[in-house]
C-alpha atoms as a PDB file:
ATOM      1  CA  UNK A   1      24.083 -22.231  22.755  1.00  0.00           C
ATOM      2  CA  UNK A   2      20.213 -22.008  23.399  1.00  0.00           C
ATOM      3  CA  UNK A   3      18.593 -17.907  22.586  1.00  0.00           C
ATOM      4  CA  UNK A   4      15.139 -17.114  23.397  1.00  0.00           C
ATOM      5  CA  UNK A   5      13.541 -14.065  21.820  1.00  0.00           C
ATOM      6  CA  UNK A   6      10.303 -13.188  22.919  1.00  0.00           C
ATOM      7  CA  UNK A   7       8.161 -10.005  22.776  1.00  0.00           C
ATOM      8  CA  UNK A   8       6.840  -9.686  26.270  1.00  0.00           C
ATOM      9  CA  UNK A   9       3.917  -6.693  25.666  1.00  0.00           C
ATOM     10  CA  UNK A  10       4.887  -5.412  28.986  1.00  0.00           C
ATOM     11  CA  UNK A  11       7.053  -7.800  31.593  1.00  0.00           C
ATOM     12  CA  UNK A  12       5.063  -7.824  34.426  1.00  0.00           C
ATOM     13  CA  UNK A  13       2.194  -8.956  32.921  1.00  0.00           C
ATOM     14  CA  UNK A  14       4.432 -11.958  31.377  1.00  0.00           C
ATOM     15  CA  UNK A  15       5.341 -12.665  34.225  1.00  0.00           C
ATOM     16  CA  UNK A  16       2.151 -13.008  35.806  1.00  0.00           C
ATOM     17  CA  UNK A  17       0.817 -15.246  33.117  1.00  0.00           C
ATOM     18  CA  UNK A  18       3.948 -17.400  34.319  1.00  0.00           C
ATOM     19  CA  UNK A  19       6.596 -17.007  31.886  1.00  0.00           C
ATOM     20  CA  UNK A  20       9.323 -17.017  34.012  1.00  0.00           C
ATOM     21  CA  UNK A  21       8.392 -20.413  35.510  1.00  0.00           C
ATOM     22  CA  UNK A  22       8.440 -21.343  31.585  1.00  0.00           C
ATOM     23  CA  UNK A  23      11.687 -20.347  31.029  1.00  0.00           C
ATOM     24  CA  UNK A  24      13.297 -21.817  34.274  1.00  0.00           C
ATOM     25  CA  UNK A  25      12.691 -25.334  32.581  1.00  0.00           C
ATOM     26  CA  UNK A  26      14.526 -23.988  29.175  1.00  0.00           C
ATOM     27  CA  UNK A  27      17.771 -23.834  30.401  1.00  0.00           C
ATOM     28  CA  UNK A  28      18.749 -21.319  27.888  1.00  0.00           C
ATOM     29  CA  UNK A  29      21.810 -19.027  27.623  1.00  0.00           C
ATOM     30  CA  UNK A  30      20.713 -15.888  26.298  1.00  0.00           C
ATOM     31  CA  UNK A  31      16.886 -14.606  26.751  1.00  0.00           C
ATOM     32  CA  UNK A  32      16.102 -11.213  24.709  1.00  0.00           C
ATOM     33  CA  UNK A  33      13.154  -9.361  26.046  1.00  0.00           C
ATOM     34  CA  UNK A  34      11.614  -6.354  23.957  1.00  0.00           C
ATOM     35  CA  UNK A  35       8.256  -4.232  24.836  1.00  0.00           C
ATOM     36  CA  UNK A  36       9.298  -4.086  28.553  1.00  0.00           C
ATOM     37  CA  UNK A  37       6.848  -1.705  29.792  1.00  0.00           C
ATOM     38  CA  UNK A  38       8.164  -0.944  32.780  1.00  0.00           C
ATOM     39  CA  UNK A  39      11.003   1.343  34.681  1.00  0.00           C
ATOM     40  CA  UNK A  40      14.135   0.148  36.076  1.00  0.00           C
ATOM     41  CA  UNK A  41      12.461   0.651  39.871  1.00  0.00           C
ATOM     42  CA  UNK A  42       9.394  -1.703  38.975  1.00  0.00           C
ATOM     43  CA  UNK A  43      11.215  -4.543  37.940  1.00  0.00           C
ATOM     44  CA  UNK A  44      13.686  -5.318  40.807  1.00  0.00           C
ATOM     45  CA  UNK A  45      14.530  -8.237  42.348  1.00  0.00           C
ATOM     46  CA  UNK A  46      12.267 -11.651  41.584  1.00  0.00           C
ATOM     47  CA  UNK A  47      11.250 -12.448  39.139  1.00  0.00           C
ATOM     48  CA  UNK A  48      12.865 -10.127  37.028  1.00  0.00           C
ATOM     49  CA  UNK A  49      16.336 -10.900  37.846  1.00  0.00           C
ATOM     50  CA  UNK A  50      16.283 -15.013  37.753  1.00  0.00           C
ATOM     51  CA  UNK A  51      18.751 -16.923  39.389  1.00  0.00           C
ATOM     52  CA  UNK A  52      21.606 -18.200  37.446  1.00  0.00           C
ATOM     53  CA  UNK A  53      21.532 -15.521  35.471  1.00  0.00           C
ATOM     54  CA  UNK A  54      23.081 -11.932  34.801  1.00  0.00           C
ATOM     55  CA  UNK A  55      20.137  -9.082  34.020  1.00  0.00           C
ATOM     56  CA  UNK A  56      20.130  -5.926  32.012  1.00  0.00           C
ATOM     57  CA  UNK A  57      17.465  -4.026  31.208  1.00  0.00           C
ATOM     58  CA  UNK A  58      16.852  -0.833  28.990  1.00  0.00           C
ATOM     59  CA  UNK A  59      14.150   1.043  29.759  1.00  0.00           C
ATOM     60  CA  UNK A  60      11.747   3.595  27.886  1.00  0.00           C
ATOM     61  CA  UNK A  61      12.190   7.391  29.142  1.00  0.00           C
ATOM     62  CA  UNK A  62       8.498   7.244  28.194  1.00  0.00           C
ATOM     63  CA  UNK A  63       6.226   5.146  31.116  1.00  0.00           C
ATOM     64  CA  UNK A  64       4.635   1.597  30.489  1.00  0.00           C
ATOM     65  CA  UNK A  65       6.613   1.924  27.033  1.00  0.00           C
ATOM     66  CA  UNK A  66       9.100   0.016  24.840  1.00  0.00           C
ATOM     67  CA  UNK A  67      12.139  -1.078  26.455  1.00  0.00           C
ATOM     68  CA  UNK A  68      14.675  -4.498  26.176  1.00  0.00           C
ATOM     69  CA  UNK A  69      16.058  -6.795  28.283  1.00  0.00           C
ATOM     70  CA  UNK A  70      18.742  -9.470  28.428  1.00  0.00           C
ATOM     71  CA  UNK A  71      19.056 -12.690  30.682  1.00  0.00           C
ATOM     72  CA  UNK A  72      22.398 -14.074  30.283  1.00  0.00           C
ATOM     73  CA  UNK A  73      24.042 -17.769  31.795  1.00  0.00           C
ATOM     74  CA  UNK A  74      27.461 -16.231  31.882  1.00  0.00           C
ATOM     75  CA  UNK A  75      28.394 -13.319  32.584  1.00  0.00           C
ATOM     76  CA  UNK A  76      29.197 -10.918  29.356  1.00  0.00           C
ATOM     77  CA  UNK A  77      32.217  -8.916  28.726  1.00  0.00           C
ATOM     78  CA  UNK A  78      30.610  -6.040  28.099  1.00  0.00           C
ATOM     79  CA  UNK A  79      27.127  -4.266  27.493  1.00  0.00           C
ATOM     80  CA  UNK A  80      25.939  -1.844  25.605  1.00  0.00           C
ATOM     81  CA  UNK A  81      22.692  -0.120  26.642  1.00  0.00           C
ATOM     82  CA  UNK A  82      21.563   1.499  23.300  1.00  0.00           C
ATOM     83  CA  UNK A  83      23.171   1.850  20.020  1.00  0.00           C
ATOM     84  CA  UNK A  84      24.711   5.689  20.836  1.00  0.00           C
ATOM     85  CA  UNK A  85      25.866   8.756  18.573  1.00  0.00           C
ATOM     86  CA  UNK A  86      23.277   9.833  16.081  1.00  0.00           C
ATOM     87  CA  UNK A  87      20.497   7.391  18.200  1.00  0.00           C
ATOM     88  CA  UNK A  88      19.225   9.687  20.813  1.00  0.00           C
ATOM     89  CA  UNK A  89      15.931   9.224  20.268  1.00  0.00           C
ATOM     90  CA  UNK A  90      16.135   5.802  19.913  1.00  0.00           C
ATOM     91  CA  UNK A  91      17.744   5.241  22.476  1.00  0.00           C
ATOM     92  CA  UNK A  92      15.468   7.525  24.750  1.00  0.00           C
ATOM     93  CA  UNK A  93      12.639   4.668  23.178  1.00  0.00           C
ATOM     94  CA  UNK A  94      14.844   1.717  25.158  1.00  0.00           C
ATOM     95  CA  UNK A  95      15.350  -0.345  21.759  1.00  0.00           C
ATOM     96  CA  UNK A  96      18.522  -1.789  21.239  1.00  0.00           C
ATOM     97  CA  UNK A  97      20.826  -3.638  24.193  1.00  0.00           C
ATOM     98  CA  UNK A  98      23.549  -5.798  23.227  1.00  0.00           C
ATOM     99  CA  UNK A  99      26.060  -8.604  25.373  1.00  0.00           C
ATOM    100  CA  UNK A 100      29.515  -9.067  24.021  1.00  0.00           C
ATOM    101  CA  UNK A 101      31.094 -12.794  24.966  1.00  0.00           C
ATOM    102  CA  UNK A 102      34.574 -12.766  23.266  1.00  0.00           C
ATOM    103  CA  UNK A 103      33.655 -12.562  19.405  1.00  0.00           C
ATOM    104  CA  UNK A 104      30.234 -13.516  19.792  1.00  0.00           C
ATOM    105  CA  UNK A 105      27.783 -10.256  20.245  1.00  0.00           C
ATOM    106  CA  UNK A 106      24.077 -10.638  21.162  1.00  0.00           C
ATOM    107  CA  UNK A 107      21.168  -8.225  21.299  1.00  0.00           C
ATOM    108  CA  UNK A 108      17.903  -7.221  21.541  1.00  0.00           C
ATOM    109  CA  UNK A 109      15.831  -4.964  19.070  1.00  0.00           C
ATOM    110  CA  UNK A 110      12.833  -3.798  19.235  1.00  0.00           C
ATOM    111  CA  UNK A 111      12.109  -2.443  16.257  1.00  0.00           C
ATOM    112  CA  UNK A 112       9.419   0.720  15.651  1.00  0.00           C
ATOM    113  CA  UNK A 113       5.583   0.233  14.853  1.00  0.00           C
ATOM    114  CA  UNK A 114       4.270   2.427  12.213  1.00  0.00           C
ATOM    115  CA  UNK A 115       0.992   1.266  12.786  1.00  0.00           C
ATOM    116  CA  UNK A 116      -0.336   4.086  15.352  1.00  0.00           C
ATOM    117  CA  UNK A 117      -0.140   6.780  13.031  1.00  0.00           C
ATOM    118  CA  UNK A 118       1.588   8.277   9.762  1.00  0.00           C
ATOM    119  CA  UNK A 119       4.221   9.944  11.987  1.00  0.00           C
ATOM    120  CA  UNK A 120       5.485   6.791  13.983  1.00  0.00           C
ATOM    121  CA  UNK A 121       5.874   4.944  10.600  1.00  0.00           C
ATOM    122  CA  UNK A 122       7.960   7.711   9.155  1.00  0.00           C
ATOM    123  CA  UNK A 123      10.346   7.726  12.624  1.00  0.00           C
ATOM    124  CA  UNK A 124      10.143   3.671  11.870  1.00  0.00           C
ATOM    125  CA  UNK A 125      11.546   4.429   8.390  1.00  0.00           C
ATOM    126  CA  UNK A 126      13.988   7.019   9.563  1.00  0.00           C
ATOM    127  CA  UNK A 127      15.395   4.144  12.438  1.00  0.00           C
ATOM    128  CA  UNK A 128      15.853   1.150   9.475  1.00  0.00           C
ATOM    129  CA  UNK A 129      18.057   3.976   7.537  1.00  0.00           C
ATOM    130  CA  UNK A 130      20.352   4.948   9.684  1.00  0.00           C
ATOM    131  CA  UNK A 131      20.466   1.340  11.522  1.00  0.00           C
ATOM    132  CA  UNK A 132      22.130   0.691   7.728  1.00  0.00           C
ATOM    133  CA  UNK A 133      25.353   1.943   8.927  1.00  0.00           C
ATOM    134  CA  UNK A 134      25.753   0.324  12.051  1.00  0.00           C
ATOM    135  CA  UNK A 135      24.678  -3.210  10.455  1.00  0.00           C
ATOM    136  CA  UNK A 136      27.626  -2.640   8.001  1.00  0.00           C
ATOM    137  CA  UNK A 137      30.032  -1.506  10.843  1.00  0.00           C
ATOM    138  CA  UNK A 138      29.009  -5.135  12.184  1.00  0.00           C
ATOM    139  CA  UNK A 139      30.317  -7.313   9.574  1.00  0.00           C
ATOM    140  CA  UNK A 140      33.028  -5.422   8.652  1.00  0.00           C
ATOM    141  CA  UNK A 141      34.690  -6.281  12.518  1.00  0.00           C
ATOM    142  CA  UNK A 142      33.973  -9.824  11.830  1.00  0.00           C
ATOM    143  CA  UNK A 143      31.669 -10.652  15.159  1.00  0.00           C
ATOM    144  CA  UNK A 144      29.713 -12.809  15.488  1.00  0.00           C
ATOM    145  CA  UNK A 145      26.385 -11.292  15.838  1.00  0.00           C
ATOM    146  CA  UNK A 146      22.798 -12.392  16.749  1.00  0.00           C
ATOM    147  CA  UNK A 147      20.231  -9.811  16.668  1.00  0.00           C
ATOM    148  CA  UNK A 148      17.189 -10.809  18.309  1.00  0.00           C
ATOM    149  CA  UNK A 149      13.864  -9.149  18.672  1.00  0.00           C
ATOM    150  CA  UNK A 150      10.728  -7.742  16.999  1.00  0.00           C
ATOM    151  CA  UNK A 151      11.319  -6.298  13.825  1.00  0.00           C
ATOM    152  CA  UNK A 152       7.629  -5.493  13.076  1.00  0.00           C
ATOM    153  CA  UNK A 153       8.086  -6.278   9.291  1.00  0.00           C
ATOM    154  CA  UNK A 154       7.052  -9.965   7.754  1.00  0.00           C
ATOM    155  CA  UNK A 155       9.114 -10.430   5.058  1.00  0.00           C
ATOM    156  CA  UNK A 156       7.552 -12.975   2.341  1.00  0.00           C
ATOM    157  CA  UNK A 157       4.311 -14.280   1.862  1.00  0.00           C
ATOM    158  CA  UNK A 158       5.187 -17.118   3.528  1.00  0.00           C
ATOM    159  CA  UNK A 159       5.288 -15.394   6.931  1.00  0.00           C
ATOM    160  CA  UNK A 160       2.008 -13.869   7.129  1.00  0.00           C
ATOM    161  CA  UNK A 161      -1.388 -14.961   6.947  1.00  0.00           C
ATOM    162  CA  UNK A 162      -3.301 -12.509   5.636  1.00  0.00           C
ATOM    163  CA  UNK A 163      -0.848 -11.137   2.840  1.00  0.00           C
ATOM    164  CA  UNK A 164      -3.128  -9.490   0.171  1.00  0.00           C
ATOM    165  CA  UNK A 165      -4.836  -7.854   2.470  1.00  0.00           C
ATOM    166  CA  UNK A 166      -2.327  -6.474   4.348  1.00  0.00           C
ATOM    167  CA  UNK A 167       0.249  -4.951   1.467  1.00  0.00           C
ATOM    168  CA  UNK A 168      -0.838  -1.513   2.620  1.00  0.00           C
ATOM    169  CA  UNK A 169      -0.505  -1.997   6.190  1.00  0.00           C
ATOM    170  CA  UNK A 170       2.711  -1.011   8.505  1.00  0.00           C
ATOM    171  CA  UNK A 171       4.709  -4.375   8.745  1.00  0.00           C
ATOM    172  CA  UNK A 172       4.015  -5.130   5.230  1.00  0.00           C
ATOM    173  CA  UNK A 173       4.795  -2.245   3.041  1.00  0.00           C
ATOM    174  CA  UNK A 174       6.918  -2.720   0.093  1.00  0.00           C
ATOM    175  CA  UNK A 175       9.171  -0.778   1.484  1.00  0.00           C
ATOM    176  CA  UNK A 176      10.516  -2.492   4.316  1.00  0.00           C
ATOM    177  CA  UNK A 177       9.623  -6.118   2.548  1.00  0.00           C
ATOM    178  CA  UNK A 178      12.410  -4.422   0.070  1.00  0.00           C
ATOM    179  CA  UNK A 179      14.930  -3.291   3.176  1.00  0.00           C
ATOM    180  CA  UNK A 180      14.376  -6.797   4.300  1.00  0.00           C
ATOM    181  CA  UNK A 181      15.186  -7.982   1.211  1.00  0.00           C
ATOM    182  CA  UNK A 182      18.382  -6.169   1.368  1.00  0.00           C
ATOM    183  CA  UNK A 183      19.099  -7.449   4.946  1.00  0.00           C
ATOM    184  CA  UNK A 184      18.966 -10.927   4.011  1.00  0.00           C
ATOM    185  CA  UNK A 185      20.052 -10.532   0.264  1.00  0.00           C
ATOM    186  CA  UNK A 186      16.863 -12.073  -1.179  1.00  0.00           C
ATOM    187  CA  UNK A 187      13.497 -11.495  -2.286  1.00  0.00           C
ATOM    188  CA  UNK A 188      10.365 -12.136  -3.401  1.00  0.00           C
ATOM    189  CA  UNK A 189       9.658 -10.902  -7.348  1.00  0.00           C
ATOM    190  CA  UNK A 190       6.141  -8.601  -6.183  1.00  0.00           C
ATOM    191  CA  UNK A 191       8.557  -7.117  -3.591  1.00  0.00           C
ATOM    192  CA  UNK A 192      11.556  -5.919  -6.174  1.00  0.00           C
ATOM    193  CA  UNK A 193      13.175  -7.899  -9.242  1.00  0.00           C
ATOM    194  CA  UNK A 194      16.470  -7.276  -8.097  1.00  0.00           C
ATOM    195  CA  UNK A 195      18.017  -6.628  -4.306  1.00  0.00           C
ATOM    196  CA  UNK A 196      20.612  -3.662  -3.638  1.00  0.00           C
ATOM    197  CA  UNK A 197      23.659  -5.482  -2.595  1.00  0.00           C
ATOM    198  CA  UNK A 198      23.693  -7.891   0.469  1.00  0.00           C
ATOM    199  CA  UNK A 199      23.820  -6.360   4.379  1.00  0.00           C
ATOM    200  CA  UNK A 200      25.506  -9.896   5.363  1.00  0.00           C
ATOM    201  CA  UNK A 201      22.743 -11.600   7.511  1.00  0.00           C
ATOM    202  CA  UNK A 202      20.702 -14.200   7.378  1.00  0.00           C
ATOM    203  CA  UNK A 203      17.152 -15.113   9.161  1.00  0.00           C
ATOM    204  CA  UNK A 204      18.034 -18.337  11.311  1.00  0.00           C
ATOM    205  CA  UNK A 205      14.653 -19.480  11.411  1.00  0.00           C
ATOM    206  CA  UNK A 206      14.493 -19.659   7.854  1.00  0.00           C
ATOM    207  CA  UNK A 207      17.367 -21.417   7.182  1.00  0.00           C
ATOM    208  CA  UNK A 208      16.376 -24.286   8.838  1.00  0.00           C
ATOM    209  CA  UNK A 209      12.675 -24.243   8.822  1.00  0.00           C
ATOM    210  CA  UNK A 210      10.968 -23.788   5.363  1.00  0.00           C
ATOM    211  CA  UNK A 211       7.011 -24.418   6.663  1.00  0.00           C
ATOM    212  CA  UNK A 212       4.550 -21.985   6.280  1.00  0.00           C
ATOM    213  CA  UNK A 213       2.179 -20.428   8.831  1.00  0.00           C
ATOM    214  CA  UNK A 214       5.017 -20.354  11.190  1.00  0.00           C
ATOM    215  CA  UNK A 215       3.894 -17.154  13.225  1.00  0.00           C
ATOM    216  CA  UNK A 216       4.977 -15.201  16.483  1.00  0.00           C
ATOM    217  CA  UNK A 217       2.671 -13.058  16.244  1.00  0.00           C
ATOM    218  CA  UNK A 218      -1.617 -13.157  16.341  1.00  0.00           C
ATOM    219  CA  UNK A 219      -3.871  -9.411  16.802  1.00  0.00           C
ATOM    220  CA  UNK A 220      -5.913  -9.498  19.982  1.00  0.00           C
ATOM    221  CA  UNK A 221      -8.618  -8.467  17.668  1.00  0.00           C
ATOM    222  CA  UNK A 222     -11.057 -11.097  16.494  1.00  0.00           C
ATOM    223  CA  UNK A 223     -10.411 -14.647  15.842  1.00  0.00           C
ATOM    224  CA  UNK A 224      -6.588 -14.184  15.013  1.00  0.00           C
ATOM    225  CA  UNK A 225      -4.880 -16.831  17.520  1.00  0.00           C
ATOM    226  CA  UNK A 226      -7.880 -19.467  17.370  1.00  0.00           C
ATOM    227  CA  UNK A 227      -7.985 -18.966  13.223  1.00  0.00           C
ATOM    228  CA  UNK A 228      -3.836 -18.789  13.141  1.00  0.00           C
ATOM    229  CA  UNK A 229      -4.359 -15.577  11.376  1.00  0.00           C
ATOM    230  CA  UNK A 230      -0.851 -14.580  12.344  1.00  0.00           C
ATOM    231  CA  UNK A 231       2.727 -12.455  11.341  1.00  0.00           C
ATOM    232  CA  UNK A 232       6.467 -13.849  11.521  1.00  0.00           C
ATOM    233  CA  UNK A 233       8.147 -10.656  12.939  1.00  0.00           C
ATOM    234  CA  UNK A 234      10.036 -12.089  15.462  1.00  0.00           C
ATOM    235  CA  UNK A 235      13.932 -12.911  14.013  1.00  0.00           C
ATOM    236  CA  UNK A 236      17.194 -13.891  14.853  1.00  0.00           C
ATOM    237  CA  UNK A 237      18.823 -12.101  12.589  1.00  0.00           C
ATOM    238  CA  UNK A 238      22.455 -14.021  11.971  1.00  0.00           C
ATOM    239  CA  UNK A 239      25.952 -12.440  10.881  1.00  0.00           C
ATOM    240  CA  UNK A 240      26.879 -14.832   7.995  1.00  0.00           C
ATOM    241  CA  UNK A 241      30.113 -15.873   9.634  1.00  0.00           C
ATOM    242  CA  UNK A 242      27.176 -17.654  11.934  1.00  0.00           C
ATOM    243  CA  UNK A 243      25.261 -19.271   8.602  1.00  0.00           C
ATOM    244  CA  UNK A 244      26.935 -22.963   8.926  1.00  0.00           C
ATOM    245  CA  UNK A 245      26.689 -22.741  12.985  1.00  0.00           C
ATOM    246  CA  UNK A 246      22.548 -22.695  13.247  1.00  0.00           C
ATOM    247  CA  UNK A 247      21.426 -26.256  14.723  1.00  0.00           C
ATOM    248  CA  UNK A 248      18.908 -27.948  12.705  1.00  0.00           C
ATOM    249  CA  UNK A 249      15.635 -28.691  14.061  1.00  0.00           C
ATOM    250  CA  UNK A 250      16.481 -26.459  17.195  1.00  0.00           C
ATOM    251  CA  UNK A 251      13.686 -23.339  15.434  1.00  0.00           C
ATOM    252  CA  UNK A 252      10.658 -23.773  17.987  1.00  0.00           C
ATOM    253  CA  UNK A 253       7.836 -21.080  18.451  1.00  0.00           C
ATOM    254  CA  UNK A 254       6.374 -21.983  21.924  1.00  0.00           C
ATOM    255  CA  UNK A 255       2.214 -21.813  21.479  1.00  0.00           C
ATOM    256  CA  UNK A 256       1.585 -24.144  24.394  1.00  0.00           C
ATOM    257  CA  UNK A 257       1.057 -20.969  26.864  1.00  0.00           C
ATOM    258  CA  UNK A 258       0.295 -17.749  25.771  1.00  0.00           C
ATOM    259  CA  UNK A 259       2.710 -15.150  27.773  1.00  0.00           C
ATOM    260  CA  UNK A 260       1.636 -12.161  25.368  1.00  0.00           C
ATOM    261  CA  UNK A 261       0.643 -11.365  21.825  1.00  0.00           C
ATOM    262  CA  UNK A 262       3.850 -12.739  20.830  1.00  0.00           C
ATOM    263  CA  UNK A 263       5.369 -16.606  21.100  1.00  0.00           C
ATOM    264  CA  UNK A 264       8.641 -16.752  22.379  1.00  0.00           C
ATOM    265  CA  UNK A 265      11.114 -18.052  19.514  1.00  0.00           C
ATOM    266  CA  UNK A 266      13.861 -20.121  20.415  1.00  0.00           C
ATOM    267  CA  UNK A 267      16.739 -21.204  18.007  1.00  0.00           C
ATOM    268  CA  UNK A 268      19.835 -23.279  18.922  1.00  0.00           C
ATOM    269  CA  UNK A 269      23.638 -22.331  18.068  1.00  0.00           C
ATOM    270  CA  UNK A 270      26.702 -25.011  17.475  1.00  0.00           C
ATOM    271  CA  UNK A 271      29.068 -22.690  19.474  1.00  0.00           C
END
C-alpha cells in the first residue's frame, strides 16, 4: 500500500505547477493533502477529483486557508470530516479528515503554526493537548492507523538544519520536541532526560531511514532550498500494531519538482 503526504500551500497553485500530472505516474493508494486553500466550489471537477480515485476534501470556514484532502484507490468505508465534540474550532480550521478501510484508518492533519503570532502558538498548544485523548482512544480500539500530514514540529536535531538557531522558534520549542517525544516514546537528552509514558506511534520515516538532512520542508526566504537549509515536519505517524508492516527503502521525499514549500513524502506499507 503506497501513501503520499504532501503539504500543498494552497491546491490550485499545486496543481498548476503540475502536481497532479506527478502523481498520475505514482500509482499510489492513499494521497493526503493539507494547506488546501481553497472552498469546496473552487475545486470541482479536474483536476481536483482524479480519475481512479475517490475525493474528499475539508475545507477552511476561513477563505484561501488551511484545509485537507484525501485521494483514495478504493473506495473507503467511511469518512470522517474533522475530529468532532470538543474540536469546533478545529474543525472550523479544516484540519483533520480521516478514511476507514476495514481496520486500517488513514488521515490527514494539518497541524497549527505558531509562528504568526503568540496567540496562534498558544491555540497550537491548546490543539496537541486535547488531540492527547483522541490519540489514546486510537490505540486502545486496536486500528490500524496512519496519520499523515504537517505537524509543524521537527523533532531531533537530526531533522532540521538550522537547530541552534532555531530552539526558540515555533516548530522547535522544547515543548513540542518534548510532546513529540511522548508521541513516539523517545527523545533526545537537551529535549527531556526522561519521556512521560509512550502514546503508541511511531514515525515511519524514521524507522527505516536513519540519514540526516532529510527535509520536507525549505523557507521561501533566502537561500533555504538551494543551501538545503530545511525542516522534517512532514510524518506518517504509525499505530505500533503497523511498526513491523513499514517497507524498507519505500521512504522517498520527491525534490525533483517543486509543487510548494513542501516535498511530497511517500512511504510504502506491507498490507
Amino acid at each position: 500500500m503506497k501513501v503520499i503526504s504532501i503539504n500543498v500551500n494552497g491546491i490550485r497553485a499545486a496543481a498548476r505547477k503540475g502536481m497532479y500530472d506527478w502523481l498520475q505516474t505514482m500509482d499510489a493508494d492513499v494521497v493526503c493533502l493539507q494547506e488546501l486553500k481553497a472552498q469546496p466550489d473552487q475545486i470541482e471537477g479536474a483536476p481536483y477529483h482524479p480519475e481512479g480515485y475517490y475525493t474528499y476534501f475539508h475545507s477552511a470556514e476561513k477563505k484561501g486557508y488551511s484545509g485537507v484532502g484525501l485521494h483514495c484507490r478504493h473506495e473507503p468505508d467511511a469518512v470522517h470530516v474533522g475530529l468532532g465534540d470538543g474540536f469546533e474550532d478545529v474543525d472550523a480550521e479544516g484540519r483533520y479528515i480521516q478514511a476507514d478501510f476495514g481496520d486500517l484508518s488513514v488521515v490527514s492533519l494539518y497541524m497549527p503554526s505558531g509562528s504568526s503570532k503568540e496567540e496562534r502558538q498558544v491555540f497550537k498548544y491548546d490543539m496537541m493537548a486535547r488531540f492527547e485523548a483522541r490519540l489514546a482512544e486510537i490505540i486502545a480500539s486496536g486500528r490500524k492507523t496512519i496519520i499523515c500530514g504537517d505537524w509543524n514540529i521537527a523533532h531531533k536535531k537530526a531533522d532540521i538544519k538550522n537547530w541552534r538557531g532555531n530552539q526558540k522558534n515555533s516548530g522547535f520549542l522544547p515543548e513540542e520536541r518534548q510532546w513529540m517525544d511522548w508521541l513516539f516514546g523517545e527523545s533526545e537528552s537537551e529535549t527531556s532526560e526522561t519521556v512521560r509514558g509512550n502514546a503508541g506511534f511511531h514515525d515511519a520515516f524514521r524507522l527505516i531511514n536513519q540519514e540526516v538532512e532529510q527535509y520536507t520542508w525549505w523557507s521561501n526566504r533566502g537561500q533555504a532550498w538551494a543551501n538545503n537549509t530545511g525542516w522534517r515536519i512532514d510524518y506518517h505517524v504509525i499505530s505500533d500494531n503497523l511498526k513491523d508492516k513499514v517497507v524498507p527503502g519505500s521512504a522517498h521525499i520527491y525534490k525533483d519538482e517543486r509543487f510548494s514549500d513542501h516535498a511530497p513524502l511517500t512511504i510504502e506499507y506491507d498490507l
